[in-house]
Structure formats: structure tokens, C-alpha cells
Protein backbone atom coordinates (compact mmCIF):
# COMPACT_ATOMS: atom_id res chain seq x y z
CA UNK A 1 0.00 0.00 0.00
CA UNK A 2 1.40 3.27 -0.88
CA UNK A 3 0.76 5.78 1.74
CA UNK A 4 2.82 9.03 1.06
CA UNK A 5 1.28 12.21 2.90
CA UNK A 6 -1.36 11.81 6.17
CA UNK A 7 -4.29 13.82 6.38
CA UNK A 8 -3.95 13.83 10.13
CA UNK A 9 -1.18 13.02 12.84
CA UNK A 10 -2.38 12.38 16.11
CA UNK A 11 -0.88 11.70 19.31
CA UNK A 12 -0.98 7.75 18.48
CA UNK A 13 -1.24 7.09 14.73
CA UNK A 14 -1.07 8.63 11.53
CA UNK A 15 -4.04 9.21 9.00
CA UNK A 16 -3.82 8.41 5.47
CA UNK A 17 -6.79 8.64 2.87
CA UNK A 18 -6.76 5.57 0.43
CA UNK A 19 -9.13 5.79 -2.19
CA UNK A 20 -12.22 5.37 -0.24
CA UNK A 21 -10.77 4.38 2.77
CA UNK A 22 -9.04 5.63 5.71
CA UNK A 23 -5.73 3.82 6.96
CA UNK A 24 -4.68 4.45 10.66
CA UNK A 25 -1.00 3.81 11.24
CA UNK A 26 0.00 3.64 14.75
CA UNK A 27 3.31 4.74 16.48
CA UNK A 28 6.41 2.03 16.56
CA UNK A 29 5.75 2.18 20.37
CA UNK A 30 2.00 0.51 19.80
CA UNK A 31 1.23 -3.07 19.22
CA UNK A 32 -0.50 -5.28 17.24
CA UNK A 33 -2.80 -6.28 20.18
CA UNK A 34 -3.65 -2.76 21.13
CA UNK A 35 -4.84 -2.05 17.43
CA UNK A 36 -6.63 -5.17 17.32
CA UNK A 37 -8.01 -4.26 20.47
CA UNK A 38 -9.23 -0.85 19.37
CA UNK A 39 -10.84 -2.21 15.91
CA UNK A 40 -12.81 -4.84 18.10
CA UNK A 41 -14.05 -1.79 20.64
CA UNK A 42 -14.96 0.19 17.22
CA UNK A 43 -16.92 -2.73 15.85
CA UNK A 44 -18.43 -3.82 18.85
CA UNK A 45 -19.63 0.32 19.09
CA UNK A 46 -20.87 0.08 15.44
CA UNK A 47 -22.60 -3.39 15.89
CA UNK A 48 -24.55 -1.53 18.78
CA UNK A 49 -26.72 0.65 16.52
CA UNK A 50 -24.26 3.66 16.41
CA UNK A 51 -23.46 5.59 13.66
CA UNK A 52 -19.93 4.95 13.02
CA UNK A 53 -17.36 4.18 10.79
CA UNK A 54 -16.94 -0.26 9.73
CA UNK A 55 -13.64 -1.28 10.25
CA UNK A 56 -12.42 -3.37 7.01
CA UNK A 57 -8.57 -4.91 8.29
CA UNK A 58 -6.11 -4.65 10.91
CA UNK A 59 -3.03 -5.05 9.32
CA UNK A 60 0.73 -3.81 9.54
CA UNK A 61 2.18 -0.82 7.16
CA UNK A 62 5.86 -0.86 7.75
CA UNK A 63 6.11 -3.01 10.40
CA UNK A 64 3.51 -0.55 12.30
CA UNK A 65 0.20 -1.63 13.30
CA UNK A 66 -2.71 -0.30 11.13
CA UNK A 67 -6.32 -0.44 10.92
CA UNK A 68 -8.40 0.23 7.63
CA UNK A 69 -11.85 1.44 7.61
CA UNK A 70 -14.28 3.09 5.78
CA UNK A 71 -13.87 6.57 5.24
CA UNK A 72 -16.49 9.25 5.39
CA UNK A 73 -16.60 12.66 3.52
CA UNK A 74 -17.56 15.36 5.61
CA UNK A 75 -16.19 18.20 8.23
CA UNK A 76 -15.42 17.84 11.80
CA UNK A 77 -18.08 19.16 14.05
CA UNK A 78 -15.01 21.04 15.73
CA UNK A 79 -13.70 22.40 12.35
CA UNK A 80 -17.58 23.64 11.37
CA UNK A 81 -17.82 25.27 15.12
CA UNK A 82 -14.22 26.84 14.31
CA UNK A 83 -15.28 28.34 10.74
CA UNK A 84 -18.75 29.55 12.48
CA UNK A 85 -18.17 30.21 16.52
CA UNK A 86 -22.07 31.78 16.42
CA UNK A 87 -23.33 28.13 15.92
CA UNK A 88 -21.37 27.03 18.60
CA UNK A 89 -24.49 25.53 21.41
CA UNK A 90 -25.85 24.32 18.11
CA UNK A 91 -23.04 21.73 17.30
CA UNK A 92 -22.78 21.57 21.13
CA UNK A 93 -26.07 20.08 21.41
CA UNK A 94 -25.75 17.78 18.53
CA UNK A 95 -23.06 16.82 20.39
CA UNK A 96 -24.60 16.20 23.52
CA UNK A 97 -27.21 14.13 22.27
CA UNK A 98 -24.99 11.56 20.28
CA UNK A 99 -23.38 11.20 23.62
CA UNK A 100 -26.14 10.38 25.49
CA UNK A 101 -27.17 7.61 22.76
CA UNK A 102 -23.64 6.10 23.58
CA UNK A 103 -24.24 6.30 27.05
CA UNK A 104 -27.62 4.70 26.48
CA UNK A 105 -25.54 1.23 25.54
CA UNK A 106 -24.67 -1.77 27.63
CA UNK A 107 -21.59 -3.94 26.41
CA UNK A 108 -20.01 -6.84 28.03
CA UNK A 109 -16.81 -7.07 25.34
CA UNK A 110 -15.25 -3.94 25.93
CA UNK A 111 -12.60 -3.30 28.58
CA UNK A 112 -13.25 -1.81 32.34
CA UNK A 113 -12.95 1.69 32.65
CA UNK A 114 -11.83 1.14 36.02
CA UNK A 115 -8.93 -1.40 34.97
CA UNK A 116 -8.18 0.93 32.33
CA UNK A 117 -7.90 3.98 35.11
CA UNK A 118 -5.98 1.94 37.25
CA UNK A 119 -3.53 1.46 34.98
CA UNK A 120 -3.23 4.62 34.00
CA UNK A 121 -3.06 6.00 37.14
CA UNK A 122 0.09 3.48 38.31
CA UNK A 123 1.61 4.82 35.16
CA UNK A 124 1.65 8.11 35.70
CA UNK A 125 5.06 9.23 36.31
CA UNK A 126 4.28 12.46 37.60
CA UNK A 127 2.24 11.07 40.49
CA UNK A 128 3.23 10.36 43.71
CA UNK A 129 2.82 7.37 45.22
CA UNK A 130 0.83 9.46 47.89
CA UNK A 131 -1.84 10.70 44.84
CA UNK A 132 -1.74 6.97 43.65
CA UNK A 133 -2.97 5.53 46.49
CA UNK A 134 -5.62 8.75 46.93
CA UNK A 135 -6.96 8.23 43.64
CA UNK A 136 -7.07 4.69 43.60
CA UNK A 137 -9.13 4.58 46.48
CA UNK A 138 -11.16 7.02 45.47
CA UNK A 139 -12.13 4.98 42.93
CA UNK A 140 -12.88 2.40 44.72
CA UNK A 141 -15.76 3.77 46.27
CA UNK A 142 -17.25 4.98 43.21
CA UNK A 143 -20.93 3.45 42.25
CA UNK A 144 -22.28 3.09 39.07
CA UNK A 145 -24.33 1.71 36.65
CA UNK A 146 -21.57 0.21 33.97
CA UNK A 147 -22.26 1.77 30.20
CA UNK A 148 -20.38 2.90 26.80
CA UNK A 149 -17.90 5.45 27.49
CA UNK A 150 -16.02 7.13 24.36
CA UNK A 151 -13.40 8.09 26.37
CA UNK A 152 -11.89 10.83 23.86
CA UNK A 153 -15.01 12.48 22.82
CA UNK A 154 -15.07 15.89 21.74
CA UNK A 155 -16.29 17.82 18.20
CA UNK A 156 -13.53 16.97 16.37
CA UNK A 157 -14.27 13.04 16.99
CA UNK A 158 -17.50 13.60 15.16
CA UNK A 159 -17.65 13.78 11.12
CA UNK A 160 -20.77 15.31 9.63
CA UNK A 161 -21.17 13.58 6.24
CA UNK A 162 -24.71 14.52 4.90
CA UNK A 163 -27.52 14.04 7.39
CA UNK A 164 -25.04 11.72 9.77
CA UNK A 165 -22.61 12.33 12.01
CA UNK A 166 -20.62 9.59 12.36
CA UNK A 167 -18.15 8.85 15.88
CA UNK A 168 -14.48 7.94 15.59
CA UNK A 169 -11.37 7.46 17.39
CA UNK A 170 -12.74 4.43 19.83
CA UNK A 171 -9.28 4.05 21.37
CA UNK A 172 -10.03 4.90 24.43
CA UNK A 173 -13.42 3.67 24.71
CA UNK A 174 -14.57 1.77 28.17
CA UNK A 175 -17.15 0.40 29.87
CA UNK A 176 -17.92 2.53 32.97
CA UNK A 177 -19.88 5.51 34.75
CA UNK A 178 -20.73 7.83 32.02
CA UNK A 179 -20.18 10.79 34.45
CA UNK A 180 -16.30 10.24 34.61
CA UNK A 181 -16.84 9.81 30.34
CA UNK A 182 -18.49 13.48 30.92
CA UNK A 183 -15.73 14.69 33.12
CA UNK A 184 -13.14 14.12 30.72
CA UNK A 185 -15.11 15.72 27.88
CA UNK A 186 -15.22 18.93 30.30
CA UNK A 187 -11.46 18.74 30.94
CA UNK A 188 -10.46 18.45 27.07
CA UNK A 189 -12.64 20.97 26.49
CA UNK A 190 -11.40 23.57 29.83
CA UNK A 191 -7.71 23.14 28.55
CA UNK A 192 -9.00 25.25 25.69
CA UNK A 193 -11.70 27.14 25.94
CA UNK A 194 -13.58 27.64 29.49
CA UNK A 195 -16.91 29.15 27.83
CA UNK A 196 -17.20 26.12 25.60
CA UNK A 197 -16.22 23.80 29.05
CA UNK A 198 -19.22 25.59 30.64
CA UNK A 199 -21.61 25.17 27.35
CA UNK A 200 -20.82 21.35 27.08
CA UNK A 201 -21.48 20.80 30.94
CA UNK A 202 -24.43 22.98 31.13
CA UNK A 203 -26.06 21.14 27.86
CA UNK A 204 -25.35 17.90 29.52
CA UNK A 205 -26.64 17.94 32.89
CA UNK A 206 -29.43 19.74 31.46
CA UNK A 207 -30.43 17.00 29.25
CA UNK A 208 -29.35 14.26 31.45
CA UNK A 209 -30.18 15.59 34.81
CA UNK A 210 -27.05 14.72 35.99
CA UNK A 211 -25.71 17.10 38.76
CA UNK A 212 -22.03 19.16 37.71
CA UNK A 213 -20.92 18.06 41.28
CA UNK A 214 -21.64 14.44 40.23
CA UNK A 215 -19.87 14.68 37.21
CA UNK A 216 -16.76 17.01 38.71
CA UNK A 217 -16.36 13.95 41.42
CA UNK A 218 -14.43 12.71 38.97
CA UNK A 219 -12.12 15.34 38.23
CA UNK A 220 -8.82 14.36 40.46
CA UNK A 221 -9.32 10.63 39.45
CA UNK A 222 -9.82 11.62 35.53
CA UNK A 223 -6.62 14.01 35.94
CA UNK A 224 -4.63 11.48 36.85
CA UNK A 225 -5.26 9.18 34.55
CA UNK A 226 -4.55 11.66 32.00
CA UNK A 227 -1.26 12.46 33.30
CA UNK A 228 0.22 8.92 32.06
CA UNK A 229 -0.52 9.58 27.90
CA UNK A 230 2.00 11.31 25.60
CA UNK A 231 -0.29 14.69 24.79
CA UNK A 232 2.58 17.16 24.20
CA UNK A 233 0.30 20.65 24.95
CA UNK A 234 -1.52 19.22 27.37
CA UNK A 235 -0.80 21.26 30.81
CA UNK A 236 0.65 18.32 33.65
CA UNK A 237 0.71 21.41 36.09
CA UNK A 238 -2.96 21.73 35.77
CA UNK A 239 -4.29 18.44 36.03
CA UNK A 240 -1.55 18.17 38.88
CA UNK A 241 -3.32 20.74 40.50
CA UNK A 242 -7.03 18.98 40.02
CA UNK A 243 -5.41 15.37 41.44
CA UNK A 244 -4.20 17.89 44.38
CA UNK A 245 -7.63 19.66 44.69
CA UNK A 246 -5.63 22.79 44.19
């Protein structure tokens, strides 16, 4: 397959368009089994009733891991909010509702989010051993009804293509409390902007009639989990200072 220039590079793969599909190449640092992995969490998303991309291979480009799936024509929700900020609640809230559909779904063959925390969180170099054990028990005494978590969603993980918006980027996607899904929406989202932090939460606990303290529980443990992946602007002081309740 010749692959020459990526539409996208992303903190864990490169994007190439292929004729009518789209070819994810993954860092020399990932796997096979973490790409087969995220293809089966994509399918299993898709085979749910969700509107998202079907995966067609997993295969290696280069020695590199690499999934192939369908591509789909269209604009970012994030790049249409960019070229028109007026219409920003509106994508907001189209948004908001696809994430409420995913949170709607029950899977049993999709990792733990709280295995997947937990590892994170003994990863995370810039943790003490002090905040480990903090968080970690923490979230141990969280309660919840176990659903489909995203895990990276934001506007730029949904493609409008027509009438449909379709979800990508399952990576990180879990089966867990939708609230701690929620809270790290609203931290992705306060890194950037704070007004557009404060739309997203509003529109969600409006619609869900979840509480912002319920959701914001989650903060410290969600900050530290965050601390362990390779996001070169993202600010360690900050979420530091969430995990410290600073």
C-alpha cells in the first residue's frame, strides 16, 4: 500500500486517505494487540446501533500496526464550530445528544474503565505514590451503573457527512460511569476554551439531569489518569493541581 502524505497526525497514529478508505497507522511504540483491540471496541460500538465508521482490516504498514476502515466525507463538528463560533451551542447540542445515545448502551466485550484507570493511574510518572494511592481509592468507592464510554469524545471526533454524524477514534473507549466519560469531555474541552467547558457541561446535565458536582467527582481521578498519555500541549501542572484539589 502506498501511503505518502497523512491527512492527520495524532498523538498515536497517523491518517492516510486511500481511495475510499481511511488507513490508521499507529506509532512504533503501539502493538498489534492494542490495534486489534481498538478495531474490536470500534466494531463492537458500530454493531450496537451507532453511527460509526466499519472497520475493514487490521493489518501492519511498515512493520507498524494499522487499521483500515471506511472513510467518510464530511467536516469535523469542531472544524464547522471553528469556521462559524455563532453556531457554537448548536453543534454543542448535537453533540450532547450523540453522547447520550452512547451512554444509552450496555456492552459486556469492551474493557473496564476502572482497569483501564488503574492502569493509568500506576503509570503516571508524575504522580506520587501518595496521589496513587488517593486516587485509587477514590475509585474504589465509586458506584455506578456500567455503560459505553467514548473516552476521547469531543467535536472533532464527530464527522458530519450529509444528514449523519458519524463517531471515531474508539481508542479509548470503556465500559464505565458515564459521568467520569463526561468529566473528561469537560477537561479536554477547559484546557482550551472555558466558555465552551461551561456550554458542554451545562447542555449535559441539562439533558441528562445529571448534577455538575456528580460529574466534577471525577475530576482528580480523571486528571490522573490523563497524566500517564504522551499529549505534548496538554498542561501536567494543571491536572496536577485537580489530582491535588488545588
Amino acid at each position: 500500500m502506498n501511503l505518502i502524505t497523512p491527512i492527520a497526525v495524532g498523538n498515536t497514529a497517523k491518517i492516510y486517505l486511500h481511495g475510499n478508505q481511511i488507513v490508521k497507522v499507529f506509532h512504533d511504540y503501539f502493538s498489534q494487540e492494542e490495534a486489534i483491540k481498538e478495531a474490536a471496541k470500534q466494531e463492537a460500538a458500530r454493531e450496537s446501533g451507532l453511527t460509526i465508521p466499519s472497520i475493514i482490516d487490521v493489518t501492519k504498514i511498515d512493520e507498524n500496526p494499522a487499521i483500515i476502515m471506511e472513510y467518510v466525507k464530511g467536516k469535523t463538528l469542531g472544524d464547522l464550530l471553528m469556521e462559524n463560533r455563532q453556531k457554537a451551542e448548536y453543534y454543542m447540542t448535537i453533540s450532547v445528544d450523540i453522547q447520550l445515545n452512547i451512554h444509552e448502551v450496555k456492552l459486556n466485550s469492551i474493557e473496564p474503565m476502572e482497569l483501564k484507570l488503574k492502569r493509568q493511574i500506576y503509570a503516571a510518572q508524575r504522580l506520587s505514590e501518595s496521589d496513587k494511592t488517593k486516587l485509587l481509592a477514590k475509585l474504589d468507592l465509586m458506584s455506578y451503573e456500567a455503560r459505553l464510554c467514548h473516552g476521547d469524545y469531543h467535536l472533532f471526533n464527530l464527522i458530519l457527512s450529509d444528514d449523519h454524524v458519524f463517531i471515531i477514534d474508539w481508542v479509548d473507549a470503556s465500559i464505565g460511569d458515564i459521568r467520569a466519560d463526561v468529566c473528561r469531555t469537560y477537561l479536554l474541552y477547559s484546557q482550551l476554551e472555558e466558555d465552551l467547558a461551561e456550554l458542554y457541561l451545562n447542555l449535559y446535565c441539562n439533558k441528562s439531569g445529571i448534577s455538575q458536582e456528580e460529574i466534577l467527582e471525577w475530576a482528580p481521578i480523571i486528571a490522573g489518569a490523563r497524566l500517564s498519555e504522551i499529549v505534548p500541549k496538554e498542561d501536567a501542572g494543571r491536572l496536577l493541581r485537580i489530582v491535588q484539589g488545588d
